[in-house]
Protein backbone atom coordinates (compact mmCIF):
# COMPACT_ATOMS: atom_id res chain seq x y z
CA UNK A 1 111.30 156.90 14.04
CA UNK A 2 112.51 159.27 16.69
CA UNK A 3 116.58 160.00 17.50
CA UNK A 4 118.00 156.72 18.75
CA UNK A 5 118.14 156.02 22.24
CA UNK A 6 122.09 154.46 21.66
CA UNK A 7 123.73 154.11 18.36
CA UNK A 8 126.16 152.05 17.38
CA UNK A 9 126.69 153.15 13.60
CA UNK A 10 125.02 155.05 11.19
CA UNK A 11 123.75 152.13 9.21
CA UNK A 12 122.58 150.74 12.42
CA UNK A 13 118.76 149.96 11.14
CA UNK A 14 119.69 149.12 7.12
CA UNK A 15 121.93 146.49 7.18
CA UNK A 16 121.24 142.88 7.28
CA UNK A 17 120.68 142.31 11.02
CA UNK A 18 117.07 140.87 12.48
CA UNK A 19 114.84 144.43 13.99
CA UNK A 20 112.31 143.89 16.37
CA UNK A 21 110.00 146.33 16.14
CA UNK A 22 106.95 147.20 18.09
CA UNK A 23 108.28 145.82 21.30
CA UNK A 24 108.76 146.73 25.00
CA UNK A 25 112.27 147.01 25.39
CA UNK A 26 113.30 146.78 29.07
CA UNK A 27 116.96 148.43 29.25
CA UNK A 28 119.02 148.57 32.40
CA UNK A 29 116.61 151.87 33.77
CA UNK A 30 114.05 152.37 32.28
CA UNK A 31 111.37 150.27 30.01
CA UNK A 32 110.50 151.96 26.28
CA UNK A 33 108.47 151.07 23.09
CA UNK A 34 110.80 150.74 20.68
CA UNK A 35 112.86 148.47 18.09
CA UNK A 36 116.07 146.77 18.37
CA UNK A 37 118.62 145.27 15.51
CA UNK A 38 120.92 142.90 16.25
CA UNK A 39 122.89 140.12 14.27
CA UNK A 40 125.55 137.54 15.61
CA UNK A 41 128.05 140.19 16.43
CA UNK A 42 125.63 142.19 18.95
CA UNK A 43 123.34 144.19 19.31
CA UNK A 44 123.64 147.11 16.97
CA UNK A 45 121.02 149.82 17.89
CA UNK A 46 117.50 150.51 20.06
CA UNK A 47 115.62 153.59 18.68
CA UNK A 48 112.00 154.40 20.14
CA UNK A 49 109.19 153.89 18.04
CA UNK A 50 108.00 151.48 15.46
CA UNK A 51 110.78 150.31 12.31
CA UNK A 52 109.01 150.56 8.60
CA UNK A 53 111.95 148.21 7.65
CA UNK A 54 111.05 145.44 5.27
CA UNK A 55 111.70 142.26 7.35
CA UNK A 56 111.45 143.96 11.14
CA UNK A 57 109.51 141.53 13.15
CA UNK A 58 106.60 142.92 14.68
CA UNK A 59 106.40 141.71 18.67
CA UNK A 60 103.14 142.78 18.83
CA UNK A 61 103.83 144.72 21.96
CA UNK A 62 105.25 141.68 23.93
CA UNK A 63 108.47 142.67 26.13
CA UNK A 64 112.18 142.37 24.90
CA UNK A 65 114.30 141.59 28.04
CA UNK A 66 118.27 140.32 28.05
CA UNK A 67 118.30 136.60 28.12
CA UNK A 68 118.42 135.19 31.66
CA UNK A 69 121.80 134.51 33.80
CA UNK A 70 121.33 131.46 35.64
CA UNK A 71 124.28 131.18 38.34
CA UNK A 72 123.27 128.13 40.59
CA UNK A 73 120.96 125.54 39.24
CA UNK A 74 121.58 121.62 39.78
CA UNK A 75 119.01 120.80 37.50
CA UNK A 76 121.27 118.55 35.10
CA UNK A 77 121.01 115.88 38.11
CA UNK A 78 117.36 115.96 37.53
CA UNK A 79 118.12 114.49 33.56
CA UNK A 80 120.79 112.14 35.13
CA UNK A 81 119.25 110.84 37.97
CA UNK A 82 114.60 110.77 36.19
CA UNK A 83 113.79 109.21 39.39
CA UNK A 84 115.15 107.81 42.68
CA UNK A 85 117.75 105.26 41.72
CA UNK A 86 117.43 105.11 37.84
CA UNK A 87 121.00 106.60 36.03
CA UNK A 88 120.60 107.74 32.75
CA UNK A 89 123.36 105.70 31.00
CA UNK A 90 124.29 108.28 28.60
CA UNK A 91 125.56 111.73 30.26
CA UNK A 92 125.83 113.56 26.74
CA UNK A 93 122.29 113.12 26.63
CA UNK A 94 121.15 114.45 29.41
CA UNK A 95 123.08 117.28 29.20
CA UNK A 96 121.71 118.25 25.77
CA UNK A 97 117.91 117.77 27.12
CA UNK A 98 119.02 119.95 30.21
CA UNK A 99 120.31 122.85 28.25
CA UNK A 100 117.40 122.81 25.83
CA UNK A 101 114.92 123.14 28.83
CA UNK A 102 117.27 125.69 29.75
CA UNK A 103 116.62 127.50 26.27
CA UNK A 104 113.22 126.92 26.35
CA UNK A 105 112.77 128.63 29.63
CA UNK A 106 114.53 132.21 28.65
CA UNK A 107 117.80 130.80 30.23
CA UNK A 108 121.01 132.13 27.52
CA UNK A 109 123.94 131.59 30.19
CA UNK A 110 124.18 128.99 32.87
CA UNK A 111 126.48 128.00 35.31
CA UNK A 112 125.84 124.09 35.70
CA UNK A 113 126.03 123.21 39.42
CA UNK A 114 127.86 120.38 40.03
CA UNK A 115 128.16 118.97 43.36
CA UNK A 116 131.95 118.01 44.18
CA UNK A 117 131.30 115.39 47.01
CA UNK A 118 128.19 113.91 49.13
CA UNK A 119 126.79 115.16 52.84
CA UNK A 120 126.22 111.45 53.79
CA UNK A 121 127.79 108.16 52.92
CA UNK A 122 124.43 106.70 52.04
CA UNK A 123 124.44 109.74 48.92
CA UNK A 124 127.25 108.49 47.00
CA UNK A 125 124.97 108.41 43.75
CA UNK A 126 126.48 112.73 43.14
CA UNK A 127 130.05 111.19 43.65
CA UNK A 128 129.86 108.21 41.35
CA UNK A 129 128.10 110.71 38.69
CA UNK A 130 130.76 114.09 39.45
CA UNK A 131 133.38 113.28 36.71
CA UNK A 132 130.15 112.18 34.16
CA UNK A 133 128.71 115.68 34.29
CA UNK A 134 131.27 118.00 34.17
CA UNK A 135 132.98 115.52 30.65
CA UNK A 136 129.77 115.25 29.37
CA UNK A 137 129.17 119.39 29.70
CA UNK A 138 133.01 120.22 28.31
CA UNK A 139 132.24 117.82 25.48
CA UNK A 140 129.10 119.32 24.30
CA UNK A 141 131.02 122.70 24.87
CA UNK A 142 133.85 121.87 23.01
CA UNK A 143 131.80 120.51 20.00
CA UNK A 144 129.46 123.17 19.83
CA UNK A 145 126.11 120.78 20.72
CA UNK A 146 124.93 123.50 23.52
CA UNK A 147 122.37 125.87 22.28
CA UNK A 148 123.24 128.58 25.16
CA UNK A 149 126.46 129.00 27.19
CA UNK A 150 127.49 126.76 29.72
CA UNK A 151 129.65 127.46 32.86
CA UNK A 152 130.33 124.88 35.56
CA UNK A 153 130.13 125.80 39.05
CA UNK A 154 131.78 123.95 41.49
CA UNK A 155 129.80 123.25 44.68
CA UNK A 156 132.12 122.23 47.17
CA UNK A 157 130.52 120.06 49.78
CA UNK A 158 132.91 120.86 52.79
CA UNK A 159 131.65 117.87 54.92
CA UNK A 160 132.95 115.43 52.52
CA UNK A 161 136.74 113.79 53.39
CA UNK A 162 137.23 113.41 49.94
CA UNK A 163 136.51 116.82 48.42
CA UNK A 164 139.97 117.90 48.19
CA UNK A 165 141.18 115.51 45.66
CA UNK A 166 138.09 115.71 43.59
CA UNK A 167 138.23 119.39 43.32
CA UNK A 168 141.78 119.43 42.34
CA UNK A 169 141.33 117.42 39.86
CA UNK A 170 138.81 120.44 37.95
CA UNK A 171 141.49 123.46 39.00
CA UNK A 172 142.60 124.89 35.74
CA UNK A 173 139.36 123.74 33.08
CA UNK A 174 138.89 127.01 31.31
CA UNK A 175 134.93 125.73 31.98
CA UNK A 176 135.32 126.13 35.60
CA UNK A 177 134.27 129.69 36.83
CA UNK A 178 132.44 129.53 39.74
CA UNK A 179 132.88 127.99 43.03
CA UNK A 180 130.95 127.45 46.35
CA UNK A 181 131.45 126.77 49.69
CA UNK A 182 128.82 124.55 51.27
CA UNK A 183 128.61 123.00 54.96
CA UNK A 184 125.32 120.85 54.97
CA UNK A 185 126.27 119.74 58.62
CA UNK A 186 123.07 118.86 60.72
CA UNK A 187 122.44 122.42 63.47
CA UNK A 188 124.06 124.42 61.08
CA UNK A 189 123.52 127.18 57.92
CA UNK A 190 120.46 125.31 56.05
CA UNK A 191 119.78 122.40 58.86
CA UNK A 192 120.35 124.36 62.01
CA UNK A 193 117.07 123.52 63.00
CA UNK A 194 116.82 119.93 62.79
CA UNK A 195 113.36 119.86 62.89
CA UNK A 196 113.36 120.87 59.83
CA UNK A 197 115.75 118.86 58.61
CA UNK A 198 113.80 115.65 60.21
CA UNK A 199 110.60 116.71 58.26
CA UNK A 200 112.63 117.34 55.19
CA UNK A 201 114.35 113.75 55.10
CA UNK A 202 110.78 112.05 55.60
CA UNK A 203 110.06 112.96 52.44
CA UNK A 204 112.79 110.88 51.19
CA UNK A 205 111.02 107.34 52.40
CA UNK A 206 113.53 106.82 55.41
CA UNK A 207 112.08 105.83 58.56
CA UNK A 208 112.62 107.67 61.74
CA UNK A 209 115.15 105.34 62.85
CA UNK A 210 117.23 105.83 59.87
CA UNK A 211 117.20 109.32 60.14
CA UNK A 212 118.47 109.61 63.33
CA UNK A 213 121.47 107.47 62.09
CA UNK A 214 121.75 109.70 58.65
CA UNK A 215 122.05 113.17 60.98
CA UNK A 216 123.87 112.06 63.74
CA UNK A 217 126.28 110.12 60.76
CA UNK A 218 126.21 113.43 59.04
CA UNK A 219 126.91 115.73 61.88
CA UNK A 220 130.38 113.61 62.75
CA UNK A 221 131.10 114.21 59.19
CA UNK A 222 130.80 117.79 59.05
CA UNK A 223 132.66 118.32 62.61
CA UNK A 224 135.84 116.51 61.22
CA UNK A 225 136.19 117.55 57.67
CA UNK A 226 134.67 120.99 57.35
CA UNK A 227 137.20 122.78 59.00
CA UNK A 228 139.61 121.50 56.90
CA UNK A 229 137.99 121.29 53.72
CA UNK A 230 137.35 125.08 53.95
CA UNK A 231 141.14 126.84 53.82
CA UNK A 232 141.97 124.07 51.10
CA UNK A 233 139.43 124.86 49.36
CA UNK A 234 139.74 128.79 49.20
CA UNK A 235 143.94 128.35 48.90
CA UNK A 236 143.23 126.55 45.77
CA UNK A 237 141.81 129.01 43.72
CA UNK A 238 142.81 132.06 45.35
CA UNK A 239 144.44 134.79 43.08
CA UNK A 240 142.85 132.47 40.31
CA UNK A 241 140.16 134.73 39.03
CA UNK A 242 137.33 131.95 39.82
CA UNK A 243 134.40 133.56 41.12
CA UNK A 244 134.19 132.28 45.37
CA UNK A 245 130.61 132.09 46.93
CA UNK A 246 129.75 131.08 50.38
CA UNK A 247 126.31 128.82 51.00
CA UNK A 248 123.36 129.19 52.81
CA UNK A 249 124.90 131.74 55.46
CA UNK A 250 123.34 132.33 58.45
CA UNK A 251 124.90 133.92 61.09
CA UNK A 252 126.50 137.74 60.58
CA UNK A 253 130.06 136.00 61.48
CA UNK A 254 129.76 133.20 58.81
CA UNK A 255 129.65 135.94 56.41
CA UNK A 256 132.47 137.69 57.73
CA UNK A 257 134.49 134.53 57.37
CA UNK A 258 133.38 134.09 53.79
CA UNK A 259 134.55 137.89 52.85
CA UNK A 260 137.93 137.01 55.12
CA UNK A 261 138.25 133.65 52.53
CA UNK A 262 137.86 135.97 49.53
CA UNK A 263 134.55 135.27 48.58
CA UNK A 264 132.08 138.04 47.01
CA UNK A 265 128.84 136.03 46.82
CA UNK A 266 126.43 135.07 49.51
CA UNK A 267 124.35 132.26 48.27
CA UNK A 268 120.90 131.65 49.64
CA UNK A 269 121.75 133.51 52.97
CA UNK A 270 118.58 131.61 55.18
CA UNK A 271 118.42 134.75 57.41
CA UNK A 272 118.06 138.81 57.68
CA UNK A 273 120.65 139.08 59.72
CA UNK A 274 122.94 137.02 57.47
CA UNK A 275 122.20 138.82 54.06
CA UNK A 276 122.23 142.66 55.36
CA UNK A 277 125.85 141.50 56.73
CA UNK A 278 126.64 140.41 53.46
CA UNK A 279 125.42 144.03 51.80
CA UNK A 280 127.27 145.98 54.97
CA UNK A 281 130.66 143.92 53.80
CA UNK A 282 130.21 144.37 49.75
CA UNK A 283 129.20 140.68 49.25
CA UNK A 284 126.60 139.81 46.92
CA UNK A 285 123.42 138.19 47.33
CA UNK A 286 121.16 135.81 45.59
CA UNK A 287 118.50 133.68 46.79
CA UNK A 288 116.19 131.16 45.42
CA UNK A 289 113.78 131.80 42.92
CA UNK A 290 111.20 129.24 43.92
CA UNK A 291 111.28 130.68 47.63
CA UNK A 292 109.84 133.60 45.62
CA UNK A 293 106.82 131.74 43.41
CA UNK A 294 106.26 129.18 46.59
CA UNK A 295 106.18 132.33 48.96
CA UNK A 296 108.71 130.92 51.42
CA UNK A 297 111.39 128.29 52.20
CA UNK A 298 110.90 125.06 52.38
CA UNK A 299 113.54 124.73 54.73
CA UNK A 300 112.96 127.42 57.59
CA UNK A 301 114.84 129.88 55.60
CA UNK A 302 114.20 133.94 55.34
CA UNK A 303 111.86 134.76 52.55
CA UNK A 304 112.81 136.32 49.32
CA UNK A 305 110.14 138.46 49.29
CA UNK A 306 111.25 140.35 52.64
CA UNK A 307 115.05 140.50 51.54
CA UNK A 308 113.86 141.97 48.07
CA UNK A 309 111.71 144.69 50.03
CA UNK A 310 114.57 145.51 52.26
CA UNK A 311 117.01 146.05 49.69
CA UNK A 312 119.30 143.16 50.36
CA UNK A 313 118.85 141.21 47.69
CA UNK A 314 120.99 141.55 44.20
CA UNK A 315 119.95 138.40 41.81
CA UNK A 316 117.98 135.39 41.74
CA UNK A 317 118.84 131.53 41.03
CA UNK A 318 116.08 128.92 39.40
CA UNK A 319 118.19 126.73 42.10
CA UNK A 320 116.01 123.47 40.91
CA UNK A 321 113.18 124.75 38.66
CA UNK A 322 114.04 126.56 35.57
CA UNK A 323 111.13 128.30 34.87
CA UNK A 324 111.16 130.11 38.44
CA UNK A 325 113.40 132.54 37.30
CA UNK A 326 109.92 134.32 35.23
CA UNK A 327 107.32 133.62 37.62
CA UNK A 328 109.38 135.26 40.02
CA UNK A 329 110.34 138.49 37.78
CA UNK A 330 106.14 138.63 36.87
CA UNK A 331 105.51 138.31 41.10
CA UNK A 332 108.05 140.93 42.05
CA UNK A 333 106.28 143.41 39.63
CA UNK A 334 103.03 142.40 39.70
CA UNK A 335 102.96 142.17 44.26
CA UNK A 336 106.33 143.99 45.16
CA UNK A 337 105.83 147.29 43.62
CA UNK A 338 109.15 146.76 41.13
CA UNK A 339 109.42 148.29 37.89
CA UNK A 340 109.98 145.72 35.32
CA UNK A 341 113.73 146.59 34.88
CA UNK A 342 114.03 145.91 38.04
CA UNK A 343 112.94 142.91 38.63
CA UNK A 344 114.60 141.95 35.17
CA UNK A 345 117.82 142.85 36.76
CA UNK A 346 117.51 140.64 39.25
CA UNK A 347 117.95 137.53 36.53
CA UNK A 348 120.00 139.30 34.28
CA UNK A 349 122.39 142.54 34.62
CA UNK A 350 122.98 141.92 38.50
CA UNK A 351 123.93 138.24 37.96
CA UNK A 352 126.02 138.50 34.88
CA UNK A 353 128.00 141.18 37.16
CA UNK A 354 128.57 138.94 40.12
CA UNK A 355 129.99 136.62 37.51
CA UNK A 356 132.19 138.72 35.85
CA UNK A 357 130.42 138.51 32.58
CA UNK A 358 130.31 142.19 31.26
CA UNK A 359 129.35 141.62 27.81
CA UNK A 360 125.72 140.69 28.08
CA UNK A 361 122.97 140.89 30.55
CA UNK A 362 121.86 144.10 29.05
CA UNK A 363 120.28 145.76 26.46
CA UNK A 364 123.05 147.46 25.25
CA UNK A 365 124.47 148.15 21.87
CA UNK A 366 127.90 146.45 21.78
CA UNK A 367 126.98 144.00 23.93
CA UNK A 368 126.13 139.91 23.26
CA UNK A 369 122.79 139.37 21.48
CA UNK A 370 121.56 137.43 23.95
CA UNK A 371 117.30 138.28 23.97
CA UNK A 372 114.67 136.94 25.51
CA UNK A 373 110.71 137.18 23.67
CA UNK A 374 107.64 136.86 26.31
CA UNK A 375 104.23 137.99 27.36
CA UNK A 376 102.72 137.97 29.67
CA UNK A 377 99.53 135.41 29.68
CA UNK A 378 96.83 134.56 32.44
CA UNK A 379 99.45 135.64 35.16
CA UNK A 380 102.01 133.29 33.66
CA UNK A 381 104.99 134.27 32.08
CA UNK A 382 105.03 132.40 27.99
CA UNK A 383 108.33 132.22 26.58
CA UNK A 384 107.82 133.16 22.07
CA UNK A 385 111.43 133.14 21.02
CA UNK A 386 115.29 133.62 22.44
CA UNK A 387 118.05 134.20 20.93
CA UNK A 388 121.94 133.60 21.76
CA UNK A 389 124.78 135.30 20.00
CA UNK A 390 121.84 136.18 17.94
CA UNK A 391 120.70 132.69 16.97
CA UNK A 392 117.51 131.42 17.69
CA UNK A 393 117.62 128.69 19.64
CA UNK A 394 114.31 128.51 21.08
């Protein structure tokens, strides 16, 4: 093979570790054809070229990416909650069927999104099941059930009286290392065109009656307890080293209140005007990965697509389906003109960053084994194998 690209040791390629060989490896910069060895302290080396190794896997030429960073995704309600008003009775469960779909769809770190309070009375359901989650995700931590890693995120509703005690109640769970700051207030951030929030809540069977009571019930809500939920809130974990991220911004002086509050994340900013703020003050962004694949919002938000071309946007979140995270990556390279490392960093290197999680997100020696196996297949991205910590687990 030719001179290494990086080299940990001299032995890098001899030991006992698993080489991938005939593989495109997409590193932070650039993408090469290479081979990669790696056991369950790291990776060890990347060399260009093809390994004669006994035992190197061929990948028949399929790409070699970091395994995907998942910062926002509240799809562990979806296992919890099948269909509108069944509970799963057993949390543990669902958790272990939400972090192998998780597996299964590239996904080697994610940061569980659990909401901490409800936007309406009538949506108690997230209350009753807050403490269930977040046990049932520490216990499967704790005893080692999880295939990936597991973070939780906190997502504070801020319209909620009751958000205060419940999120005291998580301050100090070596789990915790994320929280949001979310104001789903009718006429404001997401739902500041009701419109759009009227032709979103038909979809959920209510008649127009009832949703005239649900937003203007809503809207007193968020007028009395949002404005104090929000200084609580960011006084509880300031100087705490948890991650702060505001929500669906939308005007440029929301997002100078979330940089004032200590935050360094925009979330799903829902306009231009709100995200380029965000990249003027140093703040973060990510944004939804199914507003990339669907080619929009679904909620009279800003597309991806025209915050990606402008340069404003730094990561992407499955948000509610998994698999988006791919699809997206494939559309960004196949439509937007970006190179596959970066789109790749968009799911990987940028969002392990905004998390503070230095040690993987890269093809790296040194770094995490954390690898991701997939071609490319009638437009659609197929997932062969991942590994995490070097382990295959899917």
């Amino acid at each position: 093979m030719n001179a290494p690209v990086i080299e940990q040791h001299p032995r890098s390629l001899a030991g006992t570790e698993t080489v991938l060989t005939n593989a495109r490896l997409i590193l932070e910069n650039e993408e090469i054809s290479g081979t990669l060895a790696f056991d369950a302290a790291g990776i060890r080396a990347i060399e260009h070229g093809r390994s004669s190794l006994p035992g190197a896997i061929d990948c028949e030429g399929d790409l070699v990416v970091p395994g995907l960073v998942e910062m926002h995704t509240d799809n562990l309600e979806k296992h919890l909650v099948p269909r509108p008003k069944v509970r799963w009775p057993n949390p543990l469960a669902a958790a272990i069927a939400n972090d192998a779909q998780m597996a299964a769809s590239g996904i080697t770190t994610v940061f569980d999104a659990v909401c901490a309070g409800t936007y309406e009375n009538s949506a108690g359901q997230r209350k009753e099941m807050f403490a269930d989650e977040i046990d049932a995700i520490q216990l499967a931590a704790d005893r080692d059930m999880f295939r990936i890693t597991h973070f939780l995120h906190l997502r504070c509703e801020l319209t909620d009286p009751d958000l205060p005690a419940l999120v005291e109640a998580q301050v100090g769970k070596p789990i915790l290392r994320l929280v949001s700051l979310m104001d789903h207030t009718p006429g404001h951030r997401q739902w500041r065109n009701l419109a759009d929030l009227r032709t979103f809540m038909l979809g959920t069977g209510r008649s127009a009656a009832e949703i005239e009571n649900a937003i203007g019930e809503r809207t007193e809500r968020g007028l009395r307890s949002v404005g104090r939920n929000w200084p609580l809130v960011v006084e509880m974990f300031r100087d705490s080293g948890i991650v702060l991220a505001s929500h669906d911004d939308t005007t440029e002086g929301q997002v100078v209140e979330a940089a004032a509050s200590g935050c360094t994340i925009s979330e799903f900013p829902t306009t231009r005007e709100a995200a380029v703020k965000a990249r003027q003050l140093g703040l973060k962004t990510i944004g939804g990965a199914p507003n990339i694949v669907r080619g929009g919002s679904h909620s009279g938000g800003v597309a991806m697509r025209d915050l990606v071309a402008e340069g404003v946007l730094d990561g992407l979140s499955s948000d509610y389906v998994p698999a988006s995270l791919l699809q997206a990556v494939n559309l960004l390279a196949r439509d937007a003109g970006l190179a596959w490392h970066q789109a790749f960093a968009l799911v990987t290197s940028h969002v392990a960053d905004m998390v503070g999680l230095r040690d993987r997100g890269r093809l790296a020696p040194g770094l995490r084994a954390d690898l991701l196996r997939l071609r490319i297949v009638a437009e659609t991205p197929l997932v062969r194998r991942v590994w995490c910590a070097g382990t295959i687990v899917f």
